[in-house]
N, C-alpha and C. Protein backbone atom coordinates (compact mmCIF):
# COMPACT_ATOMS: atom_id res chain seq x y z
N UNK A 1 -24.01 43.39 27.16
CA UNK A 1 -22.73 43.65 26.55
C UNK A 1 -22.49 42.62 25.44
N UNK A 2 -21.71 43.21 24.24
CA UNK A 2 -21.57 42.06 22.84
C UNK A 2 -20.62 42.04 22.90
N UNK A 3 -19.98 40.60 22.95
CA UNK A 3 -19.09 40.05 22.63
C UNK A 3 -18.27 39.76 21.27
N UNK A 4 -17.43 41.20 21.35
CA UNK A 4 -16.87 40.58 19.39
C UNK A 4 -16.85 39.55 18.60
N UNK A 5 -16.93 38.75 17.25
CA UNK A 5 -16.74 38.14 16.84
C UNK A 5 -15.14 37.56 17.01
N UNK A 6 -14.28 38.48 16.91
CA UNK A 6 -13.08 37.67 17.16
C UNK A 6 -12.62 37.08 18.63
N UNK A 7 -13.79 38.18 19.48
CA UNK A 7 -13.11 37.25 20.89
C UNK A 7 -13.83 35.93 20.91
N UNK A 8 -15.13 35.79 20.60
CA UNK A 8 -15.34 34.74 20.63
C UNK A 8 -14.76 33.41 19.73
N UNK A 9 -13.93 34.12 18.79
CA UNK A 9 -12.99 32.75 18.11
C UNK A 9 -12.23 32.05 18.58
N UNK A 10 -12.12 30.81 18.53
CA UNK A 10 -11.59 30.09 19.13
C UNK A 10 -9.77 29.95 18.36
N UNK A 11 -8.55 29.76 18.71
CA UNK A 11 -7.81 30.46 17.94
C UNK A 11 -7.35 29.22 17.46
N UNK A 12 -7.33 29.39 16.39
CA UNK A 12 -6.60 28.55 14.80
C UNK A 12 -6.05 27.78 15.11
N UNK A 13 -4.76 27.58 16.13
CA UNK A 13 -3.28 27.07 16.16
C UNK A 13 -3.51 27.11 17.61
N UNK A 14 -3.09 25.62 18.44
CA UNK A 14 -2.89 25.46 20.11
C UNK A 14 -2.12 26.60 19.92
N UNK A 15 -1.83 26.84 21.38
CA UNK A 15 -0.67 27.79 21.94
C UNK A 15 0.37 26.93 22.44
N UNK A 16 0.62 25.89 22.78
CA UNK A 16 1.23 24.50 23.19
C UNK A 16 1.01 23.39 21.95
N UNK A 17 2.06 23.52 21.00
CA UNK A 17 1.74 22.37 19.82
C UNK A 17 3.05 21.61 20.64
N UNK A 18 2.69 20.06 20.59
CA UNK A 18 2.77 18.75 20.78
C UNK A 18 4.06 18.39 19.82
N UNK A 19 5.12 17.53 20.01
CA UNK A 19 5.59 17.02 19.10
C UNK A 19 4.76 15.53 18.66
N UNK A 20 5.40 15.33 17.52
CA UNK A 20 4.56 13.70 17.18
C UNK A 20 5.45 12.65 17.53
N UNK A 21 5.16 11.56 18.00
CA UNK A 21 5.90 10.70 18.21
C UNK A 21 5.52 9.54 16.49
N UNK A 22 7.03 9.91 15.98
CA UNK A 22 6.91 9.20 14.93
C UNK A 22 6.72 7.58 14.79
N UNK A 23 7.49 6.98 16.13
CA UNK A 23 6.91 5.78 15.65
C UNK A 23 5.68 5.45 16.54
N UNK A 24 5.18 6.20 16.78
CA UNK A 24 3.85 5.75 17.04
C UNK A 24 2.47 5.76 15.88
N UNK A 25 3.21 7.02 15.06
CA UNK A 25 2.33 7.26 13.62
C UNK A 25 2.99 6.33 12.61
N UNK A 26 3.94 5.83 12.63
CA UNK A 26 4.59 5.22 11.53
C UNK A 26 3.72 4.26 10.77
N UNK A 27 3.33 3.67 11.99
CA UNK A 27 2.26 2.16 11.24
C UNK A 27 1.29 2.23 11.30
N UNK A 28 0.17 3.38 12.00
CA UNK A 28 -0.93 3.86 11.80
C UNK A 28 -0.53 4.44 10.26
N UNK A 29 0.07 4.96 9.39
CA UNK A 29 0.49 5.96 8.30
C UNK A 29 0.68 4.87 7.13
N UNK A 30 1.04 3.97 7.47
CA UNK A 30 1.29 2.68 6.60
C UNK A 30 0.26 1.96 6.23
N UNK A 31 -0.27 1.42 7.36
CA UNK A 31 -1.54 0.68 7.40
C UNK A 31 -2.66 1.90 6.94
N UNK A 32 -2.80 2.84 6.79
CA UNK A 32 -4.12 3.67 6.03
C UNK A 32 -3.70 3.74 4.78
N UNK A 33 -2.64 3.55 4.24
CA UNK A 33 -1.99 4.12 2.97
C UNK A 33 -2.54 2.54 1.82
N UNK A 34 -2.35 1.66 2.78
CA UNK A 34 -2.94 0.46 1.63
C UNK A 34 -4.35 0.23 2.30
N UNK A 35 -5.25 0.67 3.03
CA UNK A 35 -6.28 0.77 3.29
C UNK A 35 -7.26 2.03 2.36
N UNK A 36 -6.44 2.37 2.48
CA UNK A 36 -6.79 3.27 1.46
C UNK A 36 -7.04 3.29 -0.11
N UNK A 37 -6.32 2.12 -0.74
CA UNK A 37 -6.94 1.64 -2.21
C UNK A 37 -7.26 0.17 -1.55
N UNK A 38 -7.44 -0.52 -0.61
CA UNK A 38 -8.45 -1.92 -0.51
C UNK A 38 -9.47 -1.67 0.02
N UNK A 39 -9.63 -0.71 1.22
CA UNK A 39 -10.94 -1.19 2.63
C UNK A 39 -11.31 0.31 2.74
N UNK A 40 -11.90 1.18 2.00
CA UNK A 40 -11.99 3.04 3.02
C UNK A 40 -12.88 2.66 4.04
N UNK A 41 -13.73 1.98 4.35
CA UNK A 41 -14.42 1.36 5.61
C UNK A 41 -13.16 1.65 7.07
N UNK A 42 -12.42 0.47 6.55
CA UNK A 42 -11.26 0.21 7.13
C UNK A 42 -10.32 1.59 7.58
N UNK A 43 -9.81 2.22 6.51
CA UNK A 43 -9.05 3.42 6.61
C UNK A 43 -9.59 4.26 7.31
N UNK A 44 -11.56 4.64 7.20
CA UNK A 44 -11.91 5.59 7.88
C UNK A 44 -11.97 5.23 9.47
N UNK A 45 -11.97 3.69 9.72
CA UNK A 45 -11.95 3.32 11.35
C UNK A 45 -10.94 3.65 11.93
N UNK A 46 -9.88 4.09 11.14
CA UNK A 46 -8.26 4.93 11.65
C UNK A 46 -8.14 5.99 11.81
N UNK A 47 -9.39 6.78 11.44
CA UNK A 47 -8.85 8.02 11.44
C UNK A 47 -8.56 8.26 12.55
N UNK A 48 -9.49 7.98 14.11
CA UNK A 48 -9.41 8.57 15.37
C UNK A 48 -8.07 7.93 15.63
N UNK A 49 -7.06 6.77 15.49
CA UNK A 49 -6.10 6.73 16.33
C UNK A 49 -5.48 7.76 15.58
N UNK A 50 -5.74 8.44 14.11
CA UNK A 50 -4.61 9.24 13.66
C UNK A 50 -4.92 10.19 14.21
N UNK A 51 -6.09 10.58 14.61
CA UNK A 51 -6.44 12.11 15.33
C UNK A 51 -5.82 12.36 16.37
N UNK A 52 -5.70 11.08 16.74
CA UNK A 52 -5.20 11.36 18.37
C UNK A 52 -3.71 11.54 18.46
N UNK A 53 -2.80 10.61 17.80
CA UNK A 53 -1.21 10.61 17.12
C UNK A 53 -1.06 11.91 17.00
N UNK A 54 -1.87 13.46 16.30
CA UNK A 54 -1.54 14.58 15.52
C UNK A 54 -2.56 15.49 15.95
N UNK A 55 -3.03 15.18 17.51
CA UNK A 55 -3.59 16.30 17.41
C UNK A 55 -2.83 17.35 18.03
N UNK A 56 -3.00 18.51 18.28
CA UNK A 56 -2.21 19.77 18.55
C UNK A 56 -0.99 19.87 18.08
N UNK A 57 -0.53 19.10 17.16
CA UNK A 57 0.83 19.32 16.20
C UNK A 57 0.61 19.99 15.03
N UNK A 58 1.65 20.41 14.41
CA UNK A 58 1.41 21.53 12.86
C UNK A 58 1.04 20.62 11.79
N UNK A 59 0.82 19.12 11.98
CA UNK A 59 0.02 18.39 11.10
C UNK A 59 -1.37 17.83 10.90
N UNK A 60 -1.91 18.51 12.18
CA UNK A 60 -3.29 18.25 12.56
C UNK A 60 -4.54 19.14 11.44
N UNK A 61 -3.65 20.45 10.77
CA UNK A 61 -4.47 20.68 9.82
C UNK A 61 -4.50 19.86 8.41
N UNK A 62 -3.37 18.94 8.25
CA UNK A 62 -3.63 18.34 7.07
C UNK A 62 -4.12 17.11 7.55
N UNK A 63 -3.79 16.72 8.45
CA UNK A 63 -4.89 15.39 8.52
C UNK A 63 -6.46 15.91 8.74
N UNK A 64 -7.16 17.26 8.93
CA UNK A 64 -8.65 17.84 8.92
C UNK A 64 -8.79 17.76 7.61
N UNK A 65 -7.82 17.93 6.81
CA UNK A 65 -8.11 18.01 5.21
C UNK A 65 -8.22 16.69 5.09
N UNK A 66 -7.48 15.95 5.09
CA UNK A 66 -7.47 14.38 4.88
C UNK A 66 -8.73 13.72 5.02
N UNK A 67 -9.07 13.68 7.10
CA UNK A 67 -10.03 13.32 7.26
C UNK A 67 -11.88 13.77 6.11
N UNK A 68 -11.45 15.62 6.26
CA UNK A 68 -12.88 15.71 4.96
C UNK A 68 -12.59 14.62 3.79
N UNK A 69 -11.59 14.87 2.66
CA UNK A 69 -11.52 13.87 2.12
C UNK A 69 -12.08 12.78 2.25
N UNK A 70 -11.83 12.22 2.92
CA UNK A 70 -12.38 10.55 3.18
C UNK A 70 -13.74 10.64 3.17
N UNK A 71 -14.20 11.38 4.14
CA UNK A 71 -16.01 11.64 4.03
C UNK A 71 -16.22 12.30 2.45
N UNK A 72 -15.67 12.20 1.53
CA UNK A 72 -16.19 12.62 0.82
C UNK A 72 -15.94 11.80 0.06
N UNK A 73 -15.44 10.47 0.09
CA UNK A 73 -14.84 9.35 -0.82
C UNK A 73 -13.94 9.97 -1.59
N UNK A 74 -13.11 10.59 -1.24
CA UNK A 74 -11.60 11.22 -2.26
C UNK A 74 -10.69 10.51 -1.93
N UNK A 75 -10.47 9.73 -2.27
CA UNK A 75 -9.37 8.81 -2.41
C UNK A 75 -7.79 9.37 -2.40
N UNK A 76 -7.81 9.86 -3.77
CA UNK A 76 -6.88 10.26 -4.01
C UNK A 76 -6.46 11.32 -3.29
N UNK A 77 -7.40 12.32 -3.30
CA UNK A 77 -6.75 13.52 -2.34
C UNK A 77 -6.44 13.05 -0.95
N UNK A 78 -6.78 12.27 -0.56
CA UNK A 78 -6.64 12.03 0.82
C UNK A 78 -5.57 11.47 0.82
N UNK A 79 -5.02 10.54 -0.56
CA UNK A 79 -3.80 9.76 -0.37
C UNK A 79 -2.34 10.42 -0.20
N UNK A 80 -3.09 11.90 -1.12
CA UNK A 80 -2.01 12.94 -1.08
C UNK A 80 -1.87 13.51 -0.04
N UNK A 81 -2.73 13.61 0.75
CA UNK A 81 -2.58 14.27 2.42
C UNK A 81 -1.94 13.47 3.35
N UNK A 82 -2.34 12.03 3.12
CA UNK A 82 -1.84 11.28 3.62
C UNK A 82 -0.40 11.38 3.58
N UNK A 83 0.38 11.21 2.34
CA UNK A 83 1.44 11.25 1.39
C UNK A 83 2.56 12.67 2.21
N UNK A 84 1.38 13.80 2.80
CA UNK A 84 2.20 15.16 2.64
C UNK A 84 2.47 14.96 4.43
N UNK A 85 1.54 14.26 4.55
CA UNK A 85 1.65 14.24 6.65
C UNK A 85 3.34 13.33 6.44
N UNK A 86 3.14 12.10 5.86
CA UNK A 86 4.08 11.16 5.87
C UNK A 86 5.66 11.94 5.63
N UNK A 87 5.38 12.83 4.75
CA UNK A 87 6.93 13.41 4.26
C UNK A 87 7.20 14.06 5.25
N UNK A 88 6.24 14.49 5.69
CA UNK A 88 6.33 16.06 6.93
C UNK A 88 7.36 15.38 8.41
N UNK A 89 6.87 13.87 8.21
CA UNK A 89 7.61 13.26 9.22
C UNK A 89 8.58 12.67 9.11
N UNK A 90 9.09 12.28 7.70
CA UNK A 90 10.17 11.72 7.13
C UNK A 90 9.45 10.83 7.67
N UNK A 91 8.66 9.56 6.86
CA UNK A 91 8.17 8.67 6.97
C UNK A 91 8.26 7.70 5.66
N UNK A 92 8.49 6.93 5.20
CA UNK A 92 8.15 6.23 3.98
C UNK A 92 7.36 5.28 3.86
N UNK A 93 6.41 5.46 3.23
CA UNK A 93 5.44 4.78 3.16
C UNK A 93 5.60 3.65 2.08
């Protein structure tokens, strides 16, 4: 028996999204934001506490964008992802 392509997809969006606890991202969000034009070494050793801060929340797809970014040395785009997670939380960076 074949198993459709769509059943086997795994689906896009939890079914249980998470709220974020903002100040727990606040200074993880801060601290990558000037890591981000001094140390990307540094910034990329953050990503996992940020993964973990956003995962199953509606911001977990822009920090996947973010995170590619970084592996790709995009600076800037990433700063903007960074930038768009931060607003999303009313955060100021």
């Amino acid at each position: 028996m074949r198993v459709s392509l769509a059943a086997q997809r795994i689906p896009e969006k939890p079914t249980a999204e998470i709220r974020v606890n903002k100040e727990e991202v606040k200074p993880v969000l801060r601290e990558m934001a000037q890591l981000l034009e001094s140390d990307l070494t540094e910034a990329m050793n953050r990503l996992e506490a940020l993964k973990r801060l956003l995962a199953n929340s509606s911001l977990y797809e822009e920090f996947k964008r973010m995170e590619k970014q970084l592996e790709n040395f995009d600076t800037d785009n990433a700063m903007r992802s960074l930038e768009a997670i931060a607003r999303a939380l009313d955060i100021e960076l």
